[in-house]
N, C-alpha and C. Protein backbone atom coordinates (compact mmCIF):
# COMPACT_ATOMS: atom_id res chain seq x y z
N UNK A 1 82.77 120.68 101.33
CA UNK A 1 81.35 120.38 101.50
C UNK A 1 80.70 120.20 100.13
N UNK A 2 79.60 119.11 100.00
CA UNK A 2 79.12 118.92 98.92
C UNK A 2 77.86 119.54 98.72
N UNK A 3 77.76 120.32 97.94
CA UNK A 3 76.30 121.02 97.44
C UNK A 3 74.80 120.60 97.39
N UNK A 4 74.07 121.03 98.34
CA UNK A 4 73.21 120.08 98.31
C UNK A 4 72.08 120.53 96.58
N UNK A 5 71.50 119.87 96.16
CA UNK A 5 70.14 120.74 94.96
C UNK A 5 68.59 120.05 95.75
N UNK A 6 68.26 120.90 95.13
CA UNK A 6 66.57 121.07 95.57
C UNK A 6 66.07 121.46 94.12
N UNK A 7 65.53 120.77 93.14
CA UNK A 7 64.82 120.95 91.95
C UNK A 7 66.15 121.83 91.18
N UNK A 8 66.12 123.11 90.71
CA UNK A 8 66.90 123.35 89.75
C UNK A 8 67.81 124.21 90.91
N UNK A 9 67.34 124.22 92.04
CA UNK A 9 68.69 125.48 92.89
C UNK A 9 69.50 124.90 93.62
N UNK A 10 70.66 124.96 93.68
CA UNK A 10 71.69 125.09 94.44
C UNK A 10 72.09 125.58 95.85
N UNK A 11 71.88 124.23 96.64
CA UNK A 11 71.89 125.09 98.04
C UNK A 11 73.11 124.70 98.57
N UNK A 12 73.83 125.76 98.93
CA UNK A 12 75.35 125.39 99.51
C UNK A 12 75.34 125.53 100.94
N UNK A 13 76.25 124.92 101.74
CA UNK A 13 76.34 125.48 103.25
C UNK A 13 77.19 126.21 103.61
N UNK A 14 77.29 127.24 104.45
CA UNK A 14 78.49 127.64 105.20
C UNK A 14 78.62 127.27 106.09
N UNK A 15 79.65 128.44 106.62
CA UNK A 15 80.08 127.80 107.80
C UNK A 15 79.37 129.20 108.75
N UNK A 16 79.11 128.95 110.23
CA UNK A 16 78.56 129.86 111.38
C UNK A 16 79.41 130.93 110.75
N UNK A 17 78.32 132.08 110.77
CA UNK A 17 79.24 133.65 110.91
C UNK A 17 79.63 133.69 112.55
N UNK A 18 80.81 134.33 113.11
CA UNK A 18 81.02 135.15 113.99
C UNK A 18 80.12 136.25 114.48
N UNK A 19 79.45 136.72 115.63
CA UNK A 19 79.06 137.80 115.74
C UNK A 19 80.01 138.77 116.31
N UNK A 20 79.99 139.81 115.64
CA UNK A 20 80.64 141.56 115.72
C UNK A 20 79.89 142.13 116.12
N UNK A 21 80.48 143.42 117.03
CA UNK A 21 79.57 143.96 117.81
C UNK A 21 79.39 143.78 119.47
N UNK A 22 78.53 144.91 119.98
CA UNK A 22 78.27 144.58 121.40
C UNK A 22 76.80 143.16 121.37
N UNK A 23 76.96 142.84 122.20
CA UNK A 23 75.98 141.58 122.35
C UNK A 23 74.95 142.04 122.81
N UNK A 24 73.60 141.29 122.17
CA UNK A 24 72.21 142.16 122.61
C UNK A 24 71.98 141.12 123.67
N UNK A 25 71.29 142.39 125.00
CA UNK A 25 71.09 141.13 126.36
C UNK A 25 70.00 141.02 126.53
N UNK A 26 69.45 140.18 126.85
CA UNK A 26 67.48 140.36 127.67
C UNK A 26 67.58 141.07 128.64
N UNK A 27 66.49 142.23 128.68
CA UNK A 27 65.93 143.34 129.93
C UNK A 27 66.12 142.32 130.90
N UNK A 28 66.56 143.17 132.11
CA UNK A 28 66.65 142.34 133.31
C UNK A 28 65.02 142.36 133.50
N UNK A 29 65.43 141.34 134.42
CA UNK A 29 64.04 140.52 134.91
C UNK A 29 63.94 139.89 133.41
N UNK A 30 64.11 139.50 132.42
CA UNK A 30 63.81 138.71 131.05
C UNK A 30 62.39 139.23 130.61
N UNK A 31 62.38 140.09 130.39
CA UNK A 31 61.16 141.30 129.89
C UNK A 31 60.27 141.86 131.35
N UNK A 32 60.00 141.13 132.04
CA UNK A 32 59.20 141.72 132.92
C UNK A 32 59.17 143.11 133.28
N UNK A 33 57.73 143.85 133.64
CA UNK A 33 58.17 145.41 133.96
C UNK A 33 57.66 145.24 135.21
N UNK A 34 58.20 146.71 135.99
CA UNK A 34 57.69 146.99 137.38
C UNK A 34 57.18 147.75 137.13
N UNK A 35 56.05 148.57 138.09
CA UNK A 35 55.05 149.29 137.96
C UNK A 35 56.41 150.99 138.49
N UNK A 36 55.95 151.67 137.55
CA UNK A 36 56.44 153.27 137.85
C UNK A 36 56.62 153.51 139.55
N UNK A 37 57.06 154.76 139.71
CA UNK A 37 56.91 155.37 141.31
C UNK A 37 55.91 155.56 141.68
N UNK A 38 54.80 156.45 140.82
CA UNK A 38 53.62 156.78 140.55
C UNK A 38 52.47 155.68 140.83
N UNK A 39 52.48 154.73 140.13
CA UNK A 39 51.71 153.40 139.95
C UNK A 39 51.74 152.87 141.64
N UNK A 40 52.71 152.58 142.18
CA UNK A 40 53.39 152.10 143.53
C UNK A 40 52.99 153.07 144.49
N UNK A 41 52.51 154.33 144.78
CA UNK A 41 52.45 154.79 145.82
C UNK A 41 50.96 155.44 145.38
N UNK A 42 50.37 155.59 144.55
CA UNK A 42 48.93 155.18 144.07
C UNK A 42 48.28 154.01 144.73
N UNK A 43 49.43 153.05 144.29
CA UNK A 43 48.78 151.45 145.08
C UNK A 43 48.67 151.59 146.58
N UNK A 44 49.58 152.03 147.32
CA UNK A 44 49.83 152.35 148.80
C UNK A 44 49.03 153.31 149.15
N UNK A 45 48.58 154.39 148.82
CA UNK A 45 47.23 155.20 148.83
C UNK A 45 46.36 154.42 149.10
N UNK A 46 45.96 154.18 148.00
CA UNK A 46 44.52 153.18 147.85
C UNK A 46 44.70 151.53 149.18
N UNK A 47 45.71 151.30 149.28
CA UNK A 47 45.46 150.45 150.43
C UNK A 47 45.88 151.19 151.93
N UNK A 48 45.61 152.30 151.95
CA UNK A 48 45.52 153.17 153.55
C UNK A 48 47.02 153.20 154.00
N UNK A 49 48.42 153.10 152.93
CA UNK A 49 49.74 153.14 153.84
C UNK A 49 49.99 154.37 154.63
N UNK A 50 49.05 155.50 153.90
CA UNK A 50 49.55 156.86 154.69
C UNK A 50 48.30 157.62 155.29
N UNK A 51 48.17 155.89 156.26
CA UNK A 51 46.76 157.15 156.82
C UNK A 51 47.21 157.14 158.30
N UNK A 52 48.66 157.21 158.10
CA UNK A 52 49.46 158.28 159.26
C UNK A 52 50.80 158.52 158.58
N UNK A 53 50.91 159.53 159.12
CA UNK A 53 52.60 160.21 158.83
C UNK A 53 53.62 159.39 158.09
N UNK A 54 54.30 159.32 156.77
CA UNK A 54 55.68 158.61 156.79
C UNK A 54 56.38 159.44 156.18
N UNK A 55 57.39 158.89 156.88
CA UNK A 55 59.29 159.55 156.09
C UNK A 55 59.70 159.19 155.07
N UNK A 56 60.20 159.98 154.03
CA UNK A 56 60.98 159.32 152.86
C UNK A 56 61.62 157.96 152.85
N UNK A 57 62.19 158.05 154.04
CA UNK A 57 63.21 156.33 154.49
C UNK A 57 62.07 155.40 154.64
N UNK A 58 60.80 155.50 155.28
CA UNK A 58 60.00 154.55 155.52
C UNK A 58 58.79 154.21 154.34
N UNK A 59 59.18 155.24 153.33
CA UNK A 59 58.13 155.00 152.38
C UNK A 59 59.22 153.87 151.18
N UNK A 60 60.13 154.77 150.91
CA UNK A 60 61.66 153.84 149.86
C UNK A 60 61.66 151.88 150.94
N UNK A 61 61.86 151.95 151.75
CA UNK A 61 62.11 151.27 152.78
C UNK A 61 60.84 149.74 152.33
N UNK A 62 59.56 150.26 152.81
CA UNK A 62 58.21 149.28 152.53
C UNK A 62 58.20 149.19 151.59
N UNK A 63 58.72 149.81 150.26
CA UNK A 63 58.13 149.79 148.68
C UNK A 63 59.05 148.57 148.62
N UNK A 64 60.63 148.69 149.05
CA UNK A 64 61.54 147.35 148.90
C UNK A 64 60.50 146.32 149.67
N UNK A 65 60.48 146.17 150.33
CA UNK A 65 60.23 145.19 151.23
C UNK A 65 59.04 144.24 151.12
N UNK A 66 58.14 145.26 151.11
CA UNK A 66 56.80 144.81 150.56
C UNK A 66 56.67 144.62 149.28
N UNK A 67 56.80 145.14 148.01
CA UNK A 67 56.80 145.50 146.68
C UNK A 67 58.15 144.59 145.69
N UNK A 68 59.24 144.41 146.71
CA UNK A 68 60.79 144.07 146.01
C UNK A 68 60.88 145.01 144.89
N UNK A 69 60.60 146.36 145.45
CA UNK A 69 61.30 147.53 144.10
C UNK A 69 61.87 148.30 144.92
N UNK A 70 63.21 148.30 144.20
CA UNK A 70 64.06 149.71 144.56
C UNK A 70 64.41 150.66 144.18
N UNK A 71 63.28 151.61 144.42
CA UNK A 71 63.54 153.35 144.00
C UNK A 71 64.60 154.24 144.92
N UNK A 72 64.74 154.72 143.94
CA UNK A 72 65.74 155.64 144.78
C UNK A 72 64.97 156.72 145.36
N UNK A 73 65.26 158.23 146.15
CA UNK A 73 64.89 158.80 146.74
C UNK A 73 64.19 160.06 145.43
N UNK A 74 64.74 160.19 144.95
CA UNK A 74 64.73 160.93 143.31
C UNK A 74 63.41 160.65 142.76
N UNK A 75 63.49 159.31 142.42
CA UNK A 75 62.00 158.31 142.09
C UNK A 75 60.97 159.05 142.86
N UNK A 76 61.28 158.91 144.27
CA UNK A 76 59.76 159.42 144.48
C UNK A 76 59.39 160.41 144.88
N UNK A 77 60.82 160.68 145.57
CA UNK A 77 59.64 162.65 146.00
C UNK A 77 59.40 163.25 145.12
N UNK A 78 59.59 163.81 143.71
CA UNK A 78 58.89 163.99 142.34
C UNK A 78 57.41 163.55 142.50
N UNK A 79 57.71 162.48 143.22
CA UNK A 79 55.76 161.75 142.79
C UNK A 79 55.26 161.98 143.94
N UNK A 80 55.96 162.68 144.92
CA UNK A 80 54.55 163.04 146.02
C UNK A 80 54.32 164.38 145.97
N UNK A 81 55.33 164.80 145.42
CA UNK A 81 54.72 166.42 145.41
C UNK A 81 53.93 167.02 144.23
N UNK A 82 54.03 166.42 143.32
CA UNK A 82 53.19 166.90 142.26
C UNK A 82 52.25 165.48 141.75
N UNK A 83 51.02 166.41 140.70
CA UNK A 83 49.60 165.68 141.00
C UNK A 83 49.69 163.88 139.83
């Protein structure tokens, strides 16, 4: 390869480095966030989901369905029992 100059400097080319290492990936969803457990059944509050009785299965269950988030069971009973 021939050297390129630019006024008095010397600009040479290489060649592509290789990358080493584990590969950095984009956050799934490509940055996007979902709203917490907390945030999500706050939201369902405030729009009347439990102004009757539900079961753990039927609360995990609508959050997929309605929401497309999937918490696990862990996720949320933490967030209904404390404030």
């Amino acid at each position: 390869m021939r050297p390129l100059t630019c006024g008095h400097t010397e600009i040479r080319q290489t060649s592509p480095k290789k990358a080493t290492g584990a590969k950095k990936t984009a956050p799934t969803g490509a940055g996007r966030r979902t709203a917490g457990p907390k945030a999500v059944l706050e939201s369902l509050i405030d729009d009347g989901y439990f102004s009757e009785p539900r079961g753990m299965g039927d609360i995990r269950q609508h959050i997929r369905d309605q929401r497309a988030i999937n918490f696990g069971t862990s996720d949320v009973s933490p967030t209904l029992t404390h404030d």
